[in-house]
Protein backbone atom coordinates (compact mmCIF):
# COMPACT_ATOMS: atom_id res chain seq x y z
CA UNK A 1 33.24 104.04 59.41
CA UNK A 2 36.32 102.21 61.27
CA UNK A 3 36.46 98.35 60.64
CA UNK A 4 38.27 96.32 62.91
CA UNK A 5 41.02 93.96 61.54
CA UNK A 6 41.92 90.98 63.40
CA UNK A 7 45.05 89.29 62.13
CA UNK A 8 45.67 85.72 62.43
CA UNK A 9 48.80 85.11 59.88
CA UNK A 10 47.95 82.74 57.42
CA UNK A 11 49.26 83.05 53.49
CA UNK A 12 47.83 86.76 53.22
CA UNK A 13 50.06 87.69 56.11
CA UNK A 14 53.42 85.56 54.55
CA UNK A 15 56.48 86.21 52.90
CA UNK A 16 58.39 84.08 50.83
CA UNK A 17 62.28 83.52 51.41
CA UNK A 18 64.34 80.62 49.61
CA UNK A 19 61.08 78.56 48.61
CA UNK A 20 59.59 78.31 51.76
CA UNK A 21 56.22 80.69 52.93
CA UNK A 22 56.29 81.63 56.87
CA UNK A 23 53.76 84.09 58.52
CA UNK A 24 55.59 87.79 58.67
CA UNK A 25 54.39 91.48 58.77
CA UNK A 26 53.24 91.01 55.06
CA UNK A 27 52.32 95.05 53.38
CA UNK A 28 48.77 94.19 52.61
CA UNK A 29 46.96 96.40 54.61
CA UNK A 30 49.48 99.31 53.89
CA UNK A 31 49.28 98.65 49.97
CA UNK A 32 45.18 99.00 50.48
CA UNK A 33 45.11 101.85 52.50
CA UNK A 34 47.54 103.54 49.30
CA UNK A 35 44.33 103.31 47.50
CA UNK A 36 41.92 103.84 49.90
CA UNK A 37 42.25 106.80 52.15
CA UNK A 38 39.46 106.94 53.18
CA UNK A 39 39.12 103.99 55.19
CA UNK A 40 39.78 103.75 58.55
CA UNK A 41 41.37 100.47 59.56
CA UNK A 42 41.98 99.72 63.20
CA UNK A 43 44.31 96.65 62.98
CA UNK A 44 44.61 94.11 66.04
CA UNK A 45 47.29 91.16 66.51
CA UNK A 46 45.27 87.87 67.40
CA UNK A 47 47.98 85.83 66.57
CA UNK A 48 50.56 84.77 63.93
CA UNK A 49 50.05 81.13 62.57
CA UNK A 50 49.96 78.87 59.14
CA UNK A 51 46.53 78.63 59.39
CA UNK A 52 47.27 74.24 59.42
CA UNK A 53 48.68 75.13 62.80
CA UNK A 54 44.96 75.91 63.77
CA UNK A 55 43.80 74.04 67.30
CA UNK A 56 41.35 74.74 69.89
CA UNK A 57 43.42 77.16 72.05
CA UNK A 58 43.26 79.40 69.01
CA UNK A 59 39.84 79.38 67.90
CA UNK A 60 39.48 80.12 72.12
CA UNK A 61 42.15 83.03 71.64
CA UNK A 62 40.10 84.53 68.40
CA UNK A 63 36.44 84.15 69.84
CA UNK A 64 37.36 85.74 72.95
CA UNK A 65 39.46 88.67 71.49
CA UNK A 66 36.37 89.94 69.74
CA UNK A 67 34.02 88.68 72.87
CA UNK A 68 36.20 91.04 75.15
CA UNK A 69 36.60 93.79 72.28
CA UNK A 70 33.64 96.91 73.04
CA UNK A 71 32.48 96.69 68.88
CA UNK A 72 30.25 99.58 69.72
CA UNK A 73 33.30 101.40 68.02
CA UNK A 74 32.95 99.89 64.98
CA UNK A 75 31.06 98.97 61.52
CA UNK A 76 32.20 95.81 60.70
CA UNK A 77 35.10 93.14 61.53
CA UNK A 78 37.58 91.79 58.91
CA UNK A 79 39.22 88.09 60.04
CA UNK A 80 42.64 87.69 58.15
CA UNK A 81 43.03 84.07 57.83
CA UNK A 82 45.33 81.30 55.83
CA UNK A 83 42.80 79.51 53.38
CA UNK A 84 43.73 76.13 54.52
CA UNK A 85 41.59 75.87 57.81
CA UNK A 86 39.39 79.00 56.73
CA UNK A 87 36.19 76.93 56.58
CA UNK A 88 36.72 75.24 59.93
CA UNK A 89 37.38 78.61 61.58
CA UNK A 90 34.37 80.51 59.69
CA UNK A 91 31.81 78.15 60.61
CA UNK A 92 32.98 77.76 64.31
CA UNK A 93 33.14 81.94 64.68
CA UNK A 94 29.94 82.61 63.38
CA UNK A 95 27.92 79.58 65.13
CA UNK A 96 29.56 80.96 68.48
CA UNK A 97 29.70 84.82 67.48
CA UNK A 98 26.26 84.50 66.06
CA UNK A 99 24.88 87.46 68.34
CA UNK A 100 26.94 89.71 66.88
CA UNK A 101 25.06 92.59 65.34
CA UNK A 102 28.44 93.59 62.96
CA UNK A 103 29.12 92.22 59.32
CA UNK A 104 32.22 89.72 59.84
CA UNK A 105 34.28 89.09 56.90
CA UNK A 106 37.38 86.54 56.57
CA UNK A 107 39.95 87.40 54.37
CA UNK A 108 42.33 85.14 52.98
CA UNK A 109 44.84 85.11 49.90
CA UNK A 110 45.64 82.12 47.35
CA UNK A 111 49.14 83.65 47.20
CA UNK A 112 51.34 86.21 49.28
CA UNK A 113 50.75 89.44 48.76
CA UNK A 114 53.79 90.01 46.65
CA UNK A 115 53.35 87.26 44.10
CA UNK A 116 50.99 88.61 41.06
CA UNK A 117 48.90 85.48 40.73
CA UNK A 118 48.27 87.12 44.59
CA UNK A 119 43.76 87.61 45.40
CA UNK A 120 44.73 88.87 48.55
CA UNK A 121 44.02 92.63 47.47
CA UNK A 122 41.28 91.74 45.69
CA UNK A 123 39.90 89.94 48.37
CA UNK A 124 40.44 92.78 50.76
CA UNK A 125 38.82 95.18 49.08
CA UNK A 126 35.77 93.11 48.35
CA UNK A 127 35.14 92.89 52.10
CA UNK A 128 35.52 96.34 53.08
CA UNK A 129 33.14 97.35 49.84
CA UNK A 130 30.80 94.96 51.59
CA UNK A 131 30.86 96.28 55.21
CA UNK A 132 31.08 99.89 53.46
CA UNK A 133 27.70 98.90 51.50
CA UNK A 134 25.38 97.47 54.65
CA UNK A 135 26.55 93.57 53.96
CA UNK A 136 25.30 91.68 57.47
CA UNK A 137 26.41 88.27 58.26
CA UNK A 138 29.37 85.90 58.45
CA UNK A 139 30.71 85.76 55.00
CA UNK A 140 33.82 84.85 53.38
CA UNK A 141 34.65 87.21 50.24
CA UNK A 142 37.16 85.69 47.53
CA UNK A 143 38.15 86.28 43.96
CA UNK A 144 38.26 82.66 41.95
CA UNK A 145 40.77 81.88 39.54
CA UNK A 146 38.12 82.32 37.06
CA UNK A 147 37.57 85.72 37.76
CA UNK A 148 34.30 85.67 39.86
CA UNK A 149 34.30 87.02 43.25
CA UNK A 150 31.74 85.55 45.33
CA UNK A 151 30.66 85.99 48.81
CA UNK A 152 30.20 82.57 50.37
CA UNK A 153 27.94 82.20 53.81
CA UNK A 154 30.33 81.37 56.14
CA UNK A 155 28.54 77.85 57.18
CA UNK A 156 28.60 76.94 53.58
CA UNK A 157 32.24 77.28 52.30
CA UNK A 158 34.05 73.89 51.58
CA UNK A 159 37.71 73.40 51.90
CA UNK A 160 39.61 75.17 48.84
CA UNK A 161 40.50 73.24 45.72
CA UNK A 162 43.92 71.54 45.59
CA UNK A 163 45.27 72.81 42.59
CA UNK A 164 42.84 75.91 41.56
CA UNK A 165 42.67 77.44 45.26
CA UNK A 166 39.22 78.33 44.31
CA UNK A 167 37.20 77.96 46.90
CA UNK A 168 32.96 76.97 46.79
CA UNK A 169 29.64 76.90 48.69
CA UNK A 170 27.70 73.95 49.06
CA UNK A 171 25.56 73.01 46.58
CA UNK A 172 26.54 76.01 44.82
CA UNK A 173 24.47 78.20 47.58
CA UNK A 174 26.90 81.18 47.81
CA UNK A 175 25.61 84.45 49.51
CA UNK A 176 26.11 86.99 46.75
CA UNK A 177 28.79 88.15 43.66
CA UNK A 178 30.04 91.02 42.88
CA UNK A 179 30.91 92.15 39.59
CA UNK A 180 34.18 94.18 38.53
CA UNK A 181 32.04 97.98 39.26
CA UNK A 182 31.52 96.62 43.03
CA UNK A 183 28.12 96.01 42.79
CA UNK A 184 26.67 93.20 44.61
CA UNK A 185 24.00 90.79 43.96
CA UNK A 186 21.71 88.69 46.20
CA UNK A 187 21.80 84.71 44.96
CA UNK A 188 18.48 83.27 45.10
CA UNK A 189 20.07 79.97 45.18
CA UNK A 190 21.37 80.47 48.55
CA UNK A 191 17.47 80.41 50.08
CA UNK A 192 18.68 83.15 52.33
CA UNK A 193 17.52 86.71 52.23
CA UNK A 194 19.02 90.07 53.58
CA UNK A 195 16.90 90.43 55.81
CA UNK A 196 17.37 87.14 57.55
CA UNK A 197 21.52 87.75 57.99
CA UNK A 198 20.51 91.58 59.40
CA UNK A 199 18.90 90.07 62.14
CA UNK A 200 21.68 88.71 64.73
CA UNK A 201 20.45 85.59 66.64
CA UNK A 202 20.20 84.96 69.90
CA UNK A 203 23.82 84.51 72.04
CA UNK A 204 25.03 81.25 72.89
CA UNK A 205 28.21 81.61 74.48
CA UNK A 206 29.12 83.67 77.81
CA UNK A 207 31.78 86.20 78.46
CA UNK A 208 34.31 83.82 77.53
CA UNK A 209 34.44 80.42 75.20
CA UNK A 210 36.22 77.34 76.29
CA UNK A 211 36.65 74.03 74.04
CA UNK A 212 37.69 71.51 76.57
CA UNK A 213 35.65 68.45 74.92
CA UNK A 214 37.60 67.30 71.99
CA UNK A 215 35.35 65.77 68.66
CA UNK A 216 36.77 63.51 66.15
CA UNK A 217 36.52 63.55 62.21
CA UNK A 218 36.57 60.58 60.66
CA UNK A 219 36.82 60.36 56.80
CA UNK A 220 35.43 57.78 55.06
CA UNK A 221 37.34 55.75 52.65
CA UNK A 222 37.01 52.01 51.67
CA UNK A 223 38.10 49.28 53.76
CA UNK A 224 38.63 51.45 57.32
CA UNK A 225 40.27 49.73 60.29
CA UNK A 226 38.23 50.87 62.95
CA UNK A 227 40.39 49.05 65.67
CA UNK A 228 42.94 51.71 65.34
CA UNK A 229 41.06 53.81 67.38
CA UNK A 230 41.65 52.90 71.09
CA UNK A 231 39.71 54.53 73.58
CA UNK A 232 41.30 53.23 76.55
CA UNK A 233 43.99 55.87 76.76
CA UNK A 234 41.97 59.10 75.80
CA UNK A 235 38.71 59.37 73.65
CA UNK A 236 36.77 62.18 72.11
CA UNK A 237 33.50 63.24 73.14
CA UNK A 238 31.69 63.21 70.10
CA UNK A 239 32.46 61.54 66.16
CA UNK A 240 31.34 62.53 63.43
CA UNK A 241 32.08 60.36 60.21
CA UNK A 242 31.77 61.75 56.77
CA UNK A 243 30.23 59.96 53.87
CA UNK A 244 30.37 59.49 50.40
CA UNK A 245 28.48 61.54 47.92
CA UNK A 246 25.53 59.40 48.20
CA UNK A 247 25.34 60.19 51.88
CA UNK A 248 26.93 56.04 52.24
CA UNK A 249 29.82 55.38 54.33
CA UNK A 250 31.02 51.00 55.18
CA UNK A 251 27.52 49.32 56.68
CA UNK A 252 29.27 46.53 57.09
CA UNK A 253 32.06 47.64 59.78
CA UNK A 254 30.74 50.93 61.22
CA UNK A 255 27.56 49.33 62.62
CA UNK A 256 30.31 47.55 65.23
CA UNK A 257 32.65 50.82 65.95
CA UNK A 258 29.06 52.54 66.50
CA UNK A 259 28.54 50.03 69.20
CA UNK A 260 31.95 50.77 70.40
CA UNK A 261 31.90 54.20 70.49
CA UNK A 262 28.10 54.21 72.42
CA UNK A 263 29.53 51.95 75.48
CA UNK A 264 32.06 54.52 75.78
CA UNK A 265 29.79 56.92 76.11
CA UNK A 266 30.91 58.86 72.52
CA UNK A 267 28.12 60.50 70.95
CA UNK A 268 28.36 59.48 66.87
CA UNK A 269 26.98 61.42 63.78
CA UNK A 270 27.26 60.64 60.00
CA UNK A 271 27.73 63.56 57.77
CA UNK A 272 26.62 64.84 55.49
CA UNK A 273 22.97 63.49 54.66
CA UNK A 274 20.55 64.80 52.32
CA UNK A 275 17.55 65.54 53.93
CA UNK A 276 14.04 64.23 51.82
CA UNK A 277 16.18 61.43 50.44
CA UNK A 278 15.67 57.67 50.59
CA UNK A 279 18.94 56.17 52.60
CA UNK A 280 20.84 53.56 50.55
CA UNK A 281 20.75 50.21 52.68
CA UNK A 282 23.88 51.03 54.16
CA UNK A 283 23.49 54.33 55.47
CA UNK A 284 20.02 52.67 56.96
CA UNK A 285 21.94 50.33 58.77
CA UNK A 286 23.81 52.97 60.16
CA UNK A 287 21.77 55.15 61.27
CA UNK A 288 19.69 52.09 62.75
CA UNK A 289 22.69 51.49 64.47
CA UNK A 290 22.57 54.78 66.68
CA UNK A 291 24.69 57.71 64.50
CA UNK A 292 22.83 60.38 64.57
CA UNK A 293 22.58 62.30 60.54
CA UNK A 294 23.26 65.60 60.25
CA UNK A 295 22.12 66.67 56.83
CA UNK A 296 22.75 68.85 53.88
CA UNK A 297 25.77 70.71 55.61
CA UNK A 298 29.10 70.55 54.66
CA UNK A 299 31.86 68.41 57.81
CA UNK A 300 33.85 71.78 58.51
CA UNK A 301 30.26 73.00 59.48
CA UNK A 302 29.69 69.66 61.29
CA UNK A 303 32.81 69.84 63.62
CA UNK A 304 31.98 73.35 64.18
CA UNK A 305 28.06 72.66 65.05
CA UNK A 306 29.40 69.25 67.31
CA UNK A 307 32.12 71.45 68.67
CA UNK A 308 29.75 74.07 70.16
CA UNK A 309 26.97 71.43 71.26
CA UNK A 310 29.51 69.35 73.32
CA UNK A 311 31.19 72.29 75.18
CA UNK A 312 28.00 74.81 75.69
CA UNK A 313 24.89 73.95 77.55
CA UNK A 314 21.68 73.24 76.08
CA UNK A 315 22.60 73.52 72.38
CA UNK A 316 21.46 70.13 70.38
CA UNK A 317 22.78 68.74 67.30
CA UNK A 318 18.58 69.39 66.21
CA UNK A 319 19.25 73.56 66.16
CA UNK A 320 20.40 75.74 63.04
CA UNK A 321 23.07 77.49 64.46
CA UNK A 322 24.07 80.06 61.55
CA UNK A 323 22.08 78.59 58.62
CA UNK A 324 24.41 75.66 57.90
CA UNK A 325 21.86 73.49 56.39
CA UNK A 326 21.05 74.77 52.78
């Protein structure tokens, strides 16, 4: 089985001179091959960014690389990627990529490859032992600081922790962990089955991806001054404003910079939202306002979802794109 690697840069692709960490031709995939012969590799240059450096002309770049690759070829696709942005990037691939009857993996390390506190290995082999073993989906495998390696749904990984690196799914709904033998296990928490992720979904995107409209994260936090945002000059198609963990965000103030946003024509959603919850006043107000909720997914899944909907036809913020609602 050959398994295409696409190659991004990002911390599993570093080195580390005088203190500082740039992207450069890193040994990883040599020091896995030295261990595993057998597998064929067939490695392809996307691009070579800190994975912060992430915008729209590279998610464009990395979509239409595999959209113009023939993946008749292959068995699976590994994504090496800096863990920084990794959720943004996983959740926009496989909402776009969705048709894609191939197991995608992104790879990413806590560390560079030559520091020993380094998953990157680890977190190599766990994705080819997945492709290798009939895994299906969009997943993200990585070894935790505590040990576990877990193999998040790509739609459901949140941004790493600050200090631990470890990253998690929402709501604790991870895909599946693998214990030190290899062997994988199904969660039952995750509320998706194998059977589900074998079956690719219809396509969405043409021959070629393009991100022209621009959306705008917002992150709540107490006493926002919404008149920074001036929409005279240039303004985003679409906002989406997180909340707390109550699903609550200001009713006072955001009711007005709703209005604000709607006579300039910018769609607005408020996320997340639990779904089968009673609202708090505030987030009624809100939503009586005109944002539109977007529940029980995580905001790198939101930007992704609002992403797609405002630059492809006849996609609505009402459709699961790749099961990002747990």
């Amino acid at each position: 089985m050959k398994i295409l690697v696409l190659h991004t840069g990002g911390t599993i692709a570093s080195e580390k001179n005088d203190n500082v960490i740039n992207p450069a031709n890193a040994p990883v995939i040599e020091k896995f091959l030295k261990e595993h012969k057998d597998t064929e590799l067939e490695n392809v240059k996307v691009c070579e960014i800190l994975s912060e450096n992430a915008d729209n002309s590279f998610y464009e770049r990395l979509i239409n690389t595999i959209l113009s690759t023939d993946l008749s070829n292959y068995g699976g696709i590994i994504i090496m990627h800096g863990t920084d942005t990794l959720p943004f990037t996983s959740s926009l691939v496989a909402m776009a990529l969705r048709h894609i009857d191939l197991p995608v993996c992104f790879v990413s390390a806590n560390f560079v490859i030559t520091d020993p506190r380094s998953n990157a290995l680890d977190n190599l082999e766990l994705a080819v032992n997945y492709i290798e073993n009939g895994g299906k989906g969009f997943v993200v495998p990585y070894k935790n600081s505590n040990g576990k390696s877990l193999i998040h749904l790509a739609t459901r990984l949140y941004e790493a922790d600050f200090v631990s690196a470890d990253f998690n799914s929402i709501n604790n709904t991870y895909l599946a962990e693998a214990d030190n033998s290899g062997y994988i296990s199904f969660n039952r928490k995750s509320g998706i089955s194998y059977d589900e992720i074998s079956n690719p979904l219809p396509r969405i995107v043409g021959d070629k991806i393009n991100l022209d409209k621009r959306v705008l994260l917002i992150r709540a936090f107490p006493d926002i001054d919404y008149s920074v945002f001036d929409f005279e000059k240039t303004k985003p198609s679409a906002i989406i404003h997180t909340t707390y963990h109550s699903g609550t965000a200001d009713g006072n103030k955001l009711p007005e910079f709703i209005e604000k946003c709607k006579q300039n024509g910018i769609s607005f959603y408020l996320c997340p939202v639990r779904r089968n919850e009673a609202f708090y006043g505030s987030t009624d107000s809100i939503i009586a306002s005109g944002a539109i909720p977007l529940f029980n997914m995580t905001p790198e899944s939101a930007l992704a979802k609002i992403k797609l909907i405002n630059n492809i036809d006849g996609l609505s913020e009402k459709d699961s794109l790749y099961y990002e609602e747990f």
